[in-house]
PDB file of N, CA and C in Angstrom:
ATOM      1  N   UNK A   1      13.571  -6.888  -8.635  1.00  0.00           N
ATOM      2  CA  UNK A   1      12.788  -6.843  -7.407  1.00  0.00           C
ATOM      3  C   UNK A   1      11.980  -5.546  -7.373  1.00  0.00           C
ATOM      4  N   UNK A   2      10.862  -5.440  -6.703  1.00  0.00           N
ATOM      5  CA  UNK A   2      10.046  -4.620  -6.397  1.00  0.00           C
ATOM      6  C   UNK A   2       9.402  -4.527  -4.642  1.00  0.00           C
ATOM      7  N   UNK A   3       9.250  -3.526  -4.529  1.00  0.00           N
ATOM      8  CA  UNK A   3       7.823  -3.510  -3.277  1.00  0.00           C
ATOM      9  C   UNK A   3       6.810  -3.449  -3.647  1.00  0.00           C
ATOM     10  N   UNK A   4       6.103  -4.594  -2.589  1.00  0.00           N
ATOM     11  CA  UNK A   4       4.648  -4.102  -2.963  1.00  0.00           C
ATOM     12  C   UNK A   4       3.893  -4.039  -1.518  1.00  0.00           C
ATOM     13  N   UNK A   5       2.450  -3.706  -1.463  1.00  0.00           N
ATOM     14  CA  UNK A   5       1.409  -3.667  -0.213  1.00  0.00           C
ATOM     15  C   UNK A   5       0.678  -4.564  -0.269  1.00  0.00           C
ATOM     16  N   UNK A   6       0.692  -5.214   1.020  1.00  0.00           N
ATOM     17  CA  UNK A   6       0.467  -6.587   1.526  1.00  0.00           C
ATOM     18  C   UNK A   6      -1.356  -5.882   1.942  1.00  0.00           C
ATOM     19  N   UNK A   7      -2.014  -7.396   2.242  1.00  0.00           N
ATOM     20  CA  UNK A   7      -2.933  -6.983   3.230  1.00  0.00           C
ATOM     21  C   UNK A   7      -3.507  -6.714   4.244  1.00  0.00           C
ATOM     22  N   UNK A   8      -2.349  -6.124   4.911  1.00  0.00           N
ATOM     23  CA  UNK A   8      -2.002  -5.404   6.599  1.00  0.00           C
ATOM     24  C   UNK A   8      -2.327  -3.933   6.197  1.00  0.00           C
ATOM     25  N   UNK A   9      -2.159  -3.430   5.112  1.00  0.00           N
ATOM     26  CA  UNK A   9      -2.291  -2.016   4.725  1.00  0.00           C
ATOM     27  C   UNK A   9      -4.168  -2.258   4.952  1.00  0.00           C
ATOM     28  N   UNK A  10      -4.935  -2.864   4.254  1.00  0.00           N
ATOM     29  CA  UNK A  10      -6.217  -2.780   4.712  1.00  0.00           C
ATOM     30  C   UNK A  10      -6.718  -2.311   5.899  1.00  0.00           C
ATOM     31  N   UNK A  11      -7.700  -1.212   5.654  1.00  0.00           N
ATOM     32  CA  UNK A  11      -8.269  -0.715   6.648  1.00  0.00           C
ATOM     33  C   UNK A  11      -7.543   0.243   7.951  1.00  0.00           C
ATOM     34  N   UNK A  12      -6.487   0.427   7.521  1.00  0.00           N
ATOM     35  CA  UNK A  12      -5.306   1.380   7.923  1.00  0.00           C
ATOM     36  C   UNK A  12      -5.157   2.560   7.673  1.00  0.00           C
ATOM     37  N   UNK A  13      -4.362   2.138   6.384  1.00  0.00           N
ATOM     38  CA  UNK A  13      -4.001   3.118   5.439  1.00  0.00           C
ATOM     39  C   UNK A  13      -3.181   4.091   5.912  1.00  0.00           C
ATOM     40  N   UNK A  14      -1.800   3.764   6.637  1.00  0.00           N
ATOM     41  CA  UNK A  14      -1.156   5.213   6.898  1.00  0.00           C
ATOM     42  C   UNK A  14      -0.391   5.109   5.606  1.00  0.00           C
ATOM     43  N   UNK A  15       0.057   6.234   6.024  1.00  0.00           N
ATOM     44  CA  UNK A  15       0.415   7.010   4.260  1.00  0.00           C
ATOM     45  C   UNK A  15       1.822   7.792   4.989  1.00  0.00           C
ATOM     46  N   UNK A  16       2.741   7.391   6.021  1.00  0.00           N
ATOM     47  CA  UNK A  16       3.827   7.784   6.078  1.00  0.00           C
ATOM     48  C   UNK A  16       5.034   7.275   4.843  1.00  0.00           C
ATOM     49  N   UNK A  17       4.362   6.281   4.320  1.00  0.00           N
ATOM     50  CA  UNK A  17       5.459   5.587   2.773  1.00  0.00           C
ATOM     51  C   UNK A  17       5.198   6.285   1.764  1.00  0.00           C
ATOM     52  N   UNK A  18       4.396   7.333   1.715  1.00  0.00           N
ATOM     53  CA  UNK A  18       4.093   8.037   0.445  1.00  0.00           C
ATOM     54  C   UNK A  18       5.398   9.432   0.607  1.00  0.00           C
ATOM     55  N   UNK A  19       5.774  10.029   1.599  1.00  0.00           N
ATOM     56  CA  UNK A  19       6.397  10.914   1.554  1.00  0.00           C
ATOM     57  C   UNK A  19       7.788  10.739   1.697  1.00  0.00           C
ATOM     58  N   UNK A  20       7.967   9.463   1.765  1.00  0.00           N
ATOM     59  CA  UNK A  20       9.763   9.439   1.049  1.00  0.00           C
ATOM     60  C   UNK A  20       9.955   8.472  -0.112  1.00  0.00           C
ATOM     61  N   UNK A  21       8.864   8.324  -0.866  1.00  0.00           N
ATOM     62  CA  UNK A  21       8.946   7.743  -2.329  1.00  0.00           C
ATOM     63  C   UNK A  21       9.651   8.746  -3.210  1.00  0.00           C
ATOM     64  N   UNK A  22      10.754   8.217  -3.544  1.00  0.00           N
ATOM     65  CA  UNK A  22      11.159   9.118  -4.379  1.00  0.00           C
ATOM     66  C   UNK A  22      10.656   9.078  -6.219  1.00  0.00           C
ATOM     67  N   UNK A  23       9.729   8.141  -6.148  1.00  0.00           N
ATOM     68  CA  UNK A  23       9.396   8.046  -7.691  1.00  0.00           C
ATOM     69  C   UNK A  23       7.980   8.458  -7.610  1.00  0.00           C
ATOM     70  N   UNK A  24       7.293   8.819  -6.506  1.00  0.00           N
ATOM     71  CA  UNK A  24       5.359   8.663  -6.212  1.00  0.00           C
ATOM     72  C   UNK A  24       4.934   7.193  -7.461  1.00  0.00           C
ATOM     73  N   UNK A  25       5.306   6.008  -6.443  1.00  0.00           N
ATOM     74  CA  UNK A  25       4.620   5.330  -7.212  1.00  0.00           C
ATOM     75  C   UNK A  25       3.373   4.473  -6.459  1.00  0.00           C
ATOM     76  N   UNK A  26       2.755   5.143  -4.931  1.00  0.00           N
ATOM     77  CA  UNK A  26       1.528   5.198  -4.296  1.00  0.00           C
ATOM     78  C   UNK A  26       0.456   4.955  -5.214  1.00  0.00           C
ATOM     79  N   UNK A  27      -0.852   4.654  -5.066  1.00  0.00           N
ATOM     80  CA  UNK A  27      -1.444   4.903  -5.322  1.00  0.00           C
ATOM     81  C   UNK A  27      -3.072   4.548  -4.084  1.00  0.00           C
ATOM     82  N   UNK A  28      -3.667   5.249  -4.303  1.00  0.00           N
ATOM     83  CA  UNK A  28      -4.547   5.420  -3.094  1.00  0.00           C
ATOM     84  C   UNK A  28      -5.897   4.698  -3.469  1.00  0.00           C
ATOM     85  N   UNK A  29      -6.303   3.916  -2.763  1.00  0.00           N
ATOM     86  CA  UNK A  29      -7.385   3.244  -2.803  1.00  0.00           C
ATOM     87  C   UNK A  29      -8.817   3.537  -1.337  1.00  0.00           C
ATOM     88  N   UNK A  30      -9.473   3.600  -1.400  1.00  0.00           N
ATOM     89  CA  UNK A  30     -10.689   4.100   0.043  1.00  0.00           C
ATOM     90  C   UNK A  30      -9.710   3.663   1.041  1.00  0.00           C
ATOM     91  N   UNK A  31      -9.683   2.374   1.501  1.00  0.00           N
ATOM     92  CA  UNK A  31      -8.916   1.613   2.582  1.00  0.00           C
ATOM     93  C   UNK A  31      -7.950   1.431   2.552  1.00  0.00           C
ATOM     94  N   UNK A  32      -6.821   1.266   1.473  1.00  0.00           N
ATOM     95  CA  UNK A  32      -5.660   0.890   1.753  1.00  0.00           C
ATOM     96  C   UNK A  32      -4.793   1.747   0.571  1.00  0.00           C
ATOM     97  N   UNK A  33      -3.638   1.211   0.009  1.00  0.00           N
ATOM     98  CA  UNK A  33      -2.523   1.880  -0.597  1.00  0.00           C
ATOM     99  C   UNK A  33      -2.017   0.777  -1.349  1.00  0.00           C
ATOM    100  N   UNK A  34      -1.454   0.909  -2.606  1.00  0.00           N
ATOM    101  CA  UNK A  34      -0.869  -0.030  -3.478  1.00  0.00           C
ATOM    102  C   UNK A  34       0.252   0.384  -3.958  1.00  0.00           C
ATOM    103  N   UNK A  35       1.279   0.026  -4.701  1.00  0.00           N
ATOM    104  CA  UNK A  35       2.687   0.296  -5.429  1.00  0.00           C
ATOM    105  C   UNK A  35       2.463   0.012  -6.582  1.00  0.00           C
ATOM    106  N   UNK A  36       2.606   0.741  -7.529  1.00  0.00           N
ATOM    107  CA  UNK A  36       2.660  -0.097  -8.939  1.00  0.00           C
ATOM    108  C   UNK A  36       4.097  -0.434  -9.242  1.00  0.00           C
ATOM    109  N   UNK A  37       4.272  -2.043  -9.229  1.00  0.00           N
ATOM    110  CA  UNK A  37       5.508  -2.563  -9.419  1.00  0.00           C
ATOM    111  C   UNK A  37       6.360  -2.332 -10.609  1.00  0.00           C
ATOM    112  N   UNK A  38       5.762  -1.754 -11.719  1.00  0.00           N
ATOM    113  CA  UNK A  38       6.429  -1.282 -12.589  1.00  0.00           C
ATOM    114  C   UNK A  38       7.350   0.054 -12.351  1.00  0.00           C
ATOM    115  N   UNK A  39       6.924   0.577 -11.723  1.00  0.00           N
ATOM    116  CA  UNK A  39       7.119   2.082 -11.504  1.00  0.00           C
ATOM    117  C   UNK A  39       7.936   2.129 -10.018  1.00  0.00           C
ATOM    118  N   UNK A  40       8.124   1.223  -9.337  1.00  0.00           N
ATOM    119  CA  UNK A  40       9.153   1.328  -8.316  1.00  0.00           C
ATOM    120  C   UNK A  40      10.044   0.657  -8.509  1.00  0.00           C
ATOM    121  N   UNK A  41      11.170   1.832  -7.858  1.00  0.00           N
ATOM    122  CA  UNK A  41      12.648   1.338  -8.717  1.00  0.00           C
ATOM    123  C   UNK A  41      13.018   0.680  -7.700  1.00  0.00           C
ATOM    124  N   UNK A  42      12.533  -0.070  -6.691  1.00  0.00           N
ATOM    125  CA  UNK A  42      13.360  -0.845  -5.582  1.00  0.00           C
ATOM    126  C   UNK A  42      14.008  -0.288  -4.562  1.00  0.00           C
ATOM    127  N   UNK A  43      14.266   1.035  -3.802  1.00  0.00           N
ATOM    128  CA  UNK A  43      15.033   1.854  -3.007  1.00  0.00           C
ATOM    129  C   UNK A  43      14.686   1.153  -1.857  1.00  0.00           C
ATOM    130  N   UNK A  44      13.780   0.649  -2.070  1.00  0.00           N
ATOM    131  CA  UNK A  44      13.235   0.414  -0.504  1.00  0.00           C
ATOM    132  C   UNK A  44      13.022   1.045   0.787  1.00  0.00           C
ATOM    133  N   UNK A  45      13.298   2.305   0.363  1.00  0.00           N
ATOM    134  CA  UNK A  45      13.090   3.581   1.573  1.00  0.00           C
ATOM    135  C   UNK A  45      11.782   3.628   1.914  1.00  0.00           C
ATOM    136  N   UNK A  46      10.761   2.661   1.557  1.00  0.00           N
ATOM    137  CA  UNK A  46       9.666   2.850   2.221  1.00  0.00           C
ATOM    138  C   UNK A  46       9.036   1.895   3.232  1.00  0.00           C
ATOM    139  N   UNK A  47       9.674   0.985   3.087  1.00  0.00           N
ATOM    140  CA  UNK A  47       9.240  -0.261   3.781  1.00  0.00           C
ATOM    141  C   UNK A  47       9.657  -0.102   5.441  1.00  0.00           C
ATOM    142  N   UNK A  48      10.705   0.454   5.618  1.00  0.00           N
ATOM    143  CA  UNK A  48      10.529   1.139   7.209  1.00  0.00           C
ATOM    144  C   UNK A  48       9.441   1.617   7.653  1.00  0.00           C
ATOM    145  N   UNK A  49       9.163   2.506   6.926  1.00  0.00           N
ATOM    146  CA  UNK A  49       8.133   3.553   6.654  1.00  0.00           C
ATOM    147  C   UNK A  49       6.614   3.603   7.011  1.00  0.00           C
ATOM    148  N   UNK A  50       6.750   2.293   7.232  1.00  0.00           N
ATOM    149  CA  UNK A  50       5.160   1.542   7.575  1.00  0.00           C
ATOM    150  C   UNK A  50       4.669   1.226   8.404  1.00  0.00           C
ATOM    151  N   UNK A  51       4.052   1.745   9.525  1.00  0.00           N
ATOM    152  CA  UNK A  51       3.693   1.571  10.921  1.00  0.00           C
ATOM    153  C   UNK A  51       3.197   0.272  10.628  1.00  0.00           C
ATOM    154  N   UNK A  52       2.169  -0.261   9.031  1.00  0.00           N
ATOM    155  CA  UNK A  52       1.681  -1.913  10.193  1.00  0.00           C
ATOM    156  C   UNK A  52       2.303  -3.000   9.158  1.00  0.00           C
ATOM    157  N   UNK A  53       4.098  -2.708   9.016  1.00  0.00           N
ATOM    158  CA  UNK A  53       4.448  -4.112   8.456  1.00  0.00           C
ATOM    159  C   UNK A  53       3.592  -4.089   6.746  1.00  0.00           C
ATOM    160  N   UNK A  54       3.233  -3.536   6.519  1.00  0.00           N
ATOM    161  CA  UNK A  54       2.313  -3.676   4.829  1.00  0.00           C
ATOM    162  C   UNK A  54       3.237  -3.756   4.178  1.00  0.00           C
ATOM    163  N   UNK A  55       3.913  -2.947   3.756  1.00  0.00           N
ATOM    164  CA  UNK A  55       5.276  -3.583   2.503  1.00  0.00           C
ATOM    165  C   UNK A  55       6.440  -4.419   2.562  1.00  0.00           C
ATOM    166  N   UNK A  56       6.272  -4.838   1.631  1.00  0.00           N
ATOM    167  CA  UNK A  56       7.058  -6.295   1.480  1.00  0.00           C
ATOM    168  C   UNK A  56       8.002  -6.432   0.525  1.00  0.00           C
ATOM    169  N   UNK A  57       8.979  -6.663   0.233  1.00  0.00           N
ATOM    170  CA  UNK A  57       9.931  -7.324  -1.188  1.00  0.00           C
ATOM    171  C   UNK A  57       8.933  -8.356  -2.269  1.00  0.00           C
ATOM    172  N   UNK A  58       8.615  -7.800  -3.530  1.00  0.00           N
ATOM    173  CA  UNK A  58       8.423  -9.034  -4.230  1.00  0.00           C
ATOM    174  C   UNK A  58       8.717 -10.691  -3.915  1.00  0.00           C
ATOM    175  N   UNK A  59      10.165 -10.766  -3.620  1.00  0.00           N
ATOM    176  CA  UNK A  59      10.886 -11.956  -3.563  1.00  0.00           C
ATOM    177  C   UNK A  59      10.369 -12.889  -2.120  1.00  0.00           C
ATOM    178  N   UNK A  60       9.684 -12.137  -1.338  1.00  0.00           N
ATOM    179  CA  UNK A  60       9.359 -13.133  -0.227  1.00  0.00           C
ATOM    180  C   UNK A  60       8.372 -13.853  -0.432  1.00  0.00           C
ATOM    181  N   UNK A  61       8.104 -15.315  -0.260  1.00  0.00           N
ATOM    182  CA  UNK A  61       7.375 -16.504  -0.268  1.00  0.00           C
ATOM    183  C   UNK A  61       5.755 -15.939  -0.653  1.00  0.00           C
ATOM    184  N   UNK A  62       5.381 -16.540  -1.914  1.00  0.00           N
ATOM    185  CA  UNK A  62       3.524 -15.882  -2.089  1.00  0.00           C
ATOM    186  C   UNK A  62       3.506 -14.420  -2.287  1.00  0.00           C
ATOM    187  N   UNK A  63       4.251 -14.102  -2.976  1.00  0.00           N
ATOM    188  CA  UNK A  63       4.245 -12.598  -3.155  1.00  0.00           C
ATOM    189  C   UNK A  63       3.678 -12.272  -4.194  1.00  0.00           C
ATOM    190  N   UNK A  64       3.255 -13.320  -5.360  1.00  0.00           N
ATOM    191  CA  UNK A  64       3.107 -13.446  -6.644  1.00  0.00           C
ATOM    192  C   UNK A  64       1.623 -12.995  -7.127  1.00  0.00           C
ATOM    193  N   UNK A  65       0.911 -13.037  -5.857  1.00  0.00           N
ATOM    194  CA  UNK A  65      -0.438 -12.453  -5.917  1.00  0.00           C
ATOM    195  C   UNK A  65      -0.289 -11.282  -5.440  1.00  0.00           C
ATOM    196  N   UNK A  66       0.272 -10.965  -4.723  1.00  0.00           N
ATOM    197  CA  UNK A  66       0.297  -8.973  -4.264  1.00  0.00           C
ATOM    198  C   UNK A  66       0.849  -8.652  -5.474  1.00  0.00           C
ATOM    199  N   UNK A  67       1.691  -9.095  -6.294  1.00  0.00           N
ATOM    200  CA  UNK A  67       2.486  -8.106  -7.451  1.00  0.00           C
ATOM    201  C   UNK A  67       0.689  -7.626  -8.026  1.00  0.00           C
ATOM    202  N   UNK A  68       0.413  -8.722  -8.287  1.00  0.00           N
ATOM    203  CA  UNK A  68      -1.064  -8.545  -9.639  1.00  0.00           C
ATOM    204  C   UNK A  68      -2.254  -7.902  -8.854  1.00  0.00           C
ATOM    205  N   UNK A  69      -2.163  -7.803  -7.503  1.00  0.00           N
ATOM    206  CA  UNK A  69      -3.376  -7.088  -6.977  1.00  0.00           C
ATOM    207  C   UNK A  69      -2.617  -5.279  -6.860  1.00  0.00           C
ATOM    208  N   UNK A  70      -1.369  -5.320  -6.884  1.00  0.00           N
ATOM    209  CA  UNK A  70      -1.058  -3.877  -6.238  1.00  0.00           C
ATOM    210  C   UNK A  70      -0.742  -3.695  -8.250  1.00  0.00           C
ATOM    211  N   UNK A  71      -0.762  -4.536  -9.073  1.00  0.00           N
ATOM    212  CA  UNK A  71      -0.737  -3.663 -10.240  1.00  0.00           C
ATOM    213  C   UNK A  71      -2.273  -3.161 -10.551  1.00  0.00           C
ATOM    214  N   UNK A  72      -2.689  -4.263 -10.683  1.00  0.00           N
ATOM    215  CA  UNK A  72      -4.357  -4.141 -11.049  1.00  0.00           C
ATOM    216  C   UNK A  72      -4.915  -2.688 -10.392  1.00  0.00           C
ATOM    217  N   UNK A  73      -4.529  -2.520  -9.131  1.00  0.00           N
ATOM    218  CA  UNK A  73      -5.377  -1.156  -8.296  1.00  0.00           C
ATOM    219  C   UNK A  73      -4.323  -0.054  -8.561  1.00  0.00           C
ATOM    220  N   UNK A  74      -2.965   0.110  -8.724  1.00  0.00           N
ATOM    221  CA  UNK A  74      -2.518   0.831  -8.829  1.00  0.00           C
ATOM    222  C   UNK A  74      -3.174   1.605 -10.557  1.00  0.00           C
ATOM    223  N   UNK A  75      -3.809   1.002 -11.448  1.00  0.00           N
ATOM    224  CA  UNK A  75      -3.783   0.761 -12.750  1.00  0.00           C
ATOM    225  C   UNK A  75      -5.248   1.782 -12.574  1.00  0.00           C
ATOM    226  N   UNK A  76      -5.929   1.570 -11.663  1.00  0.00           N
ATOM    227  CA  UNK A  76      -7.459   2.034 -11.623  1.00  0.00           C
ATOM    228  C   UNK A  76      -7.282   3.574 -10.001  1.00  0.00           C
ATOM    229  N   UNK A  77      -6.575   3.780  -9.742  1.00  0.00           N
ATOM    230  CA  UNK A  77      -6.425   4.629  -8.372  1.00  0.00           C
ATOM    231  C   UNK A  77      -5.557   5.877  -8.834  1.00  0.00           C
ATOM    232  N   UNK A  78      -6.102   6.482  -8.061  1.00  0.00           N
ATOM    233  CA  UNK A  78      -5.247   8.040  -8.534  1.00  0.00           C
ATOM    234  C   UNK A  78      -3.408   7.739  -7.392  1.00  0.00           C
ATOM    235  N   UNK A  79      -2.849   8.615  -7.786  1.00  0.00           N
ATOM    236  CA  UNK A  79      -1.639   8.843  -7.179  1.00  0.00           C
ATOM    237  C   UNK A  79      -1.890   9.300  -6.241  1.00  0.00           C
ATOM    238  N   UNK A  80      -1.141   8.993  -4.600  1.00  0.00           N
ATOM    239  CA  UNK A  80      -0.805   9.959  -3.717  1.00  0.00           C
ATOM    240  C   UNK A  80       0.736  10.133  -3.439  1.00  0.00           C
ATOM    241  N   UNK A  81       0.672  11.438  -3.054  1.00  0.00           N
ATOM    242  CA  UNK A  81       1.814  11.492  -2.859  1.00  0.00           C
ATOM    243  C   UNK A  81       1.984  12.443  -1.189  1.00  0.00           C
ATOM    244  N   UNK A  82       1.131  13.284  -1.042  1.00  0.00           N
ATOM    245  CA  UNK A  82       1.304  13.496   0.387  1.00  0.00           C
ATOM    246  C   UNK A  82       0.529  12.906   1.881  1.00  0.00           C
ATOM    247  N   UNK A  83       1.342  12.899   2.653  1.00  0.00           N
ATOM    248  CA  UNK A  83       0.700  12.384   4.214  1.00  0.00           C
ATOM    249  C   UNK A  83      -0.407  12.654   4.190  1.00  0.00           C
ATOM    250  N   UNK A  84      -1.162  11.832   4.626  1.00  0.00           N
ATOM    251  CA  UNK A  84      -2.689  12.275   4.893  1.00  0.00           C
ATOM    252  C   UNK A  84      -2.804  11.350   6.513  1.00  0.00           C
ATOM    253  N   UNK A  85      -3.919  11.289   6.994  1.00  0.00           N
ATOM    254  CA  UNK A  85      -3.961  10.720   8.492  1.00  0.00           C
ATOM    255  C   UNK A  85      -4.485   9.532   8.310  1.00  0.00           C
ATOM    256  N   UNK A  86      -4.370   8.563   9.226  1.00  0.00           N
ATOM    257  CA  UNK A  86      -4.544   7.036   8.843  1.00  0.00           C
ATOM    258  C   UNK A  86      -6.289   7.015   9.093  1.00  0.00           C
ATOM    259  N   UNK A  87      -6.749   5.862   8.554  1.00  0.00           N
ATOM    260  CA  UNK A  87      -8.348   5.817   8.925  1.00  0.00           C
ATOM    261  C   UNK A  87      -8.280   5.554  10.191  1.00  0.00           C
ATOM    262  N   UNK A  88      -9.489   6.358  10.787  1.00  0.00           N
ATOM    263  CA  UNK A  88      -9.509   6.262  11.858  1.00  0.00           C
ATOM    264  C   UNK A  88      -9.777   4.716  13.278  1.00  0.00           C
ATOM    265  N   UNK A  89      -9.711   3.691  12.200  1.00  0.00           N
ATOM    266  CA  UNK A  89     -10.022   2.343  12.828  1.00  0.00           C
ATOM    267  C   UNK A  89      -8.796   1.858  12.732  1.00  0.00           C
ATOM    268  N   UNK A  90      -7.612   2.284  12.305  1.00  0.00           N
ATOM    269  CA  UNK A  90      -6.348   1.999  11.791  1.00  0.00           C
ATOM    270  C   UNK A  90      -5.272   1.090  12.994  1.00  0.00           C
ATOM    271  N   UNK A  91      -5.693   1.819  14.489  1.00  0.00           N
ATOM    272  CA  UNK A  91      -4.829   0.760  15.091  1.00  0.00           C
ATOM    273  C   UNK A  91      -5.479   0.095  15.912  1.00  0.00           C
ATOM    274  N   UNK A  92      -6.855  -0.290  15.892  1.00  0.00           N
ATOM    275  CA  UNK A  92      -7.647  -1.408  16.283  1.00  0.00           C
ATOM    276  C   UNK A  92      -7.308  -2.242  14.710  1.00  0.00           C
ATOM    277  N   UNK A  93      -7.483  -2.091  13.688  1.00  0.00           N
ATOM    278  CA  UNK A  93      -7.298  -3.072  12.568  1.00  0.00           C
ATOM    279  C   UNK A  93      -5.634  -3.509  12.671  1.00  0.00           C
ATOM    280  N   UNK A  94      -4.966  -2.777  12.668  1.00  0.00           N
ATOM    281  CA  UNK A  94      -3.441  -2.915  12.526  1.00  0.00           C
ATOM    282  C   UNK A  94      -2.848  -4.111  13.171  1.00  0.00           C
ATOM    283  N   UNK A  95      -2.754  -5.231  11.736  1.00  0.00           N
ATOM    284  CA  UNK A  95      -1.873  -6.928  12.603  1.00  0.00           C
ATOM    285  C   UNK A  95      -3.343  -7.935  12.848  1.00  0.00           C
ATOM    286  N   UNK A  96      -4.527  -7.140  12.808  1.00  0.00           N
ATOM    287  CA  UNK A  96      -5.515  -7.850  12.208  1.00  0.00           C
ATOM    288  C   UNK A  96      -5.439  -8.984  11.169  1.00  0.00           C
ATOM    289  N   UNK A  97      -6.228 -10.269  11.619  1.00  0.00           N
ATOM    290  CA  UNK A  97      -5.591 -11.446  10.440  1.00  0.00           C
ATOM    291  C   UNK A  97      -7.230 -11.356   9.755  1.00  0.00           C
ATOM    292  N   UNK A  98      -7.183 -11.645   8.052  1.00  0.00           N
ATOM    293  CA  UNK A  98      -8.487 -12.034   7.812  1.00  0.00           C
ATOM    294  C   UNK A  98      -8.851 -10.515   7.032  1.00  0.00           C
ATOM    295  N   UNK A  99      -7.936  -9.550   6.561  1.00  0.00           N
ATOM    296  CA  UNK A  99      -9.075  -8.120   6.463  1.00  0.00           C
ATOM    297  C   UNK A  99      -8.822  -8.080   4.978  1.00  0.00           C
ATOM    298  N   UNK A 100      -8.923  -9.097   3.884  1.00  0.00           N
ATOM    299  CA  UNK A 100      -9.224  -8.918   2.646  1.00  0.00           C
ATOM    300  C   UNK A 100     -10.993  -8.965   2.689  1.00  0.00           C
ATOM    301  N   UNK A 101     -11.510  -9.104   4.225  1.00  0.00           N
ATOM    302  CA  UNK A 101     -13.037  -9.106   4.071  1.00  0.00           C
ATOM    303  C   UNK A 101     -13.440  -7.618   4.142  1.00  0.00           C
ATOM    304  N   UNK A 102     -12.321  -6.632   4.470  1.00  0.00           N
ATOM    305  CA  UNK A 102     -12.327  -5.454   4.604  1.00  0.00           C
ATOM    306  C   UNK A 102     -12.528  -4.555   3.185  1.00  0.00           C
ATOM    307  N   UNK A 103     -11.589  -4.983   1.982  1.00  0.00           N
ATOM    308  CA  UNK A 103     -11.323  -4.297   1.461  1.00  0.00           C
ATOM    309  C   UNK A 103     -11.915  -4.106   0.030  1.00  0.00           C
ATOM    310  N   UNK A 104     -12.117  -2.247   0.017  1.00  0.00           N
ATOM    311  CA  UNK A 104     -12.944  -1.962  -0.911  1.00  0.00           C
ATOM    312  C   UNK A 104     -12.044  -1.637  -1.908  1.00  0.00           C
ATOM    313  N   UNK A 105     -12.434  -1.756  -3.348  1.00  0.00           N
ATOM    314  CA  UNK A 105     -12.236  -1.576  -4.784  1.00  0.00           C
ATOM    315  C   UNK A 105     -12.001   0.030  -5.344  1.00  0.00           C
ATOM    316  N   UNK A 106     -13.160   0.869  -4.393  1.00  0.00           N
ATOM    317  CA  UNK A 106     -13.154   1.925  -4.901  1.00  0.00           C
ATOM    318  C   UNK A 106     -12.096   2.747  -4.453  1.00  0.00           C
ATOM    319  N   UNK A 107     -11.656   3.934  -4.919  1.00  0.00           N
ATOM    320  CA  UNK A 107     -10.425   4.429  -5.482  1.00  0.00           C
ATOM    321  C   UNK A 107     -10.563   5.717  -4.178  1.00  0.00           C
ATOM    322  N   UNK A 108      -9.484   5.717  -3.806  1.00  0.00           N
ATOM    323  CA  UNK A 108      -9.372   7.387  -2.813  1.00  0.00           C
ATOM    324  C   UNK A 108      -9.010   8.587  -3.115  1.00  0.00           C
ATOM    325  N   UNK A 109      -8.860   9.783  -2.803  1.00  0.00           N
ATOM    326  CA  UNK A 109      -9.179  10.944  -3.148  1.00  0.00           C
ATOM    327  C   UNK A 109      -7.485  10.965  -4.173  1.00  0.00           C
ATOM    328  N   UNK A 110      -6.687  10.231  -3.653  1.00  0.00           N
ATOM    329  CA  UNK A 110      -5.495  10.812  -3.982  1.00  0.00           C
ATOM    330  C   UNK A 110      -4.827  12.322  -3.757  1.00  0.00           C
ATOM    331  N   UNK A 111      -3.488  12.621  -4.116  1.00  0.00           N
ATOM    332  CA  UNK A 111      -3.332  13.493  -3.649  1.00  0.00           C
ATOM    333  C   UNK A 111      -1.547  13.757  -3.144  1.00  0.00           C
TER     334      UNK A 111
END
């Protein structure tokens, strides 16, 4: 099993799950945040962690496409590893249905 980031993290982006990863296996994208499933050992200490519900267990129903989208971006995105502040549209978007129309490709500062 693994975690990964759903597409509730879109257009959010809090980054309170980056600072109790104990492996930094974040990785930062403009709008949102990914896991590279290889690289998380399963603790699951982050999935509390998530003001909007974004991380998920591999094993729950249709998960099979987040594994390959949070590898694919984790693969092209720098690491974060400390808090940074959520985008500022974060809790008007937050539980928003529909925001893969949101989300950009390009890579965030990391950090």
């Amino acid at each position: 099993m693994t975690y990964i980031v759903t597409e509730n993290c879109i257009a959010c982006k809090y980054t309170d799950c980056v600072e109790v990863c104990p492996v930094d296996c974040f990785y930062e994208g403009e709008n949102m945040l990914v896991i590279h499933p290889d690289e998380c050992i399963d603790c699951g200490v982050c999935e509390p962690e998530c003001p909007a519900d974004a991380i998920r267990p591999d094993t729950e129903p249709e998960m099979e496409k987040w594994v390959e989208f949070n590898r694919k971006y984790s693969e092209m995105w720098p690491v974060i590893i400390t808090k940074k502040d959520p985008l500022p549209e974060a809790d008007a978007n937050d539980g928003k249905p529909g925001k893969m129309e949101l989300f950009s490709e390009n890579p965030g500062e990391g950090g």
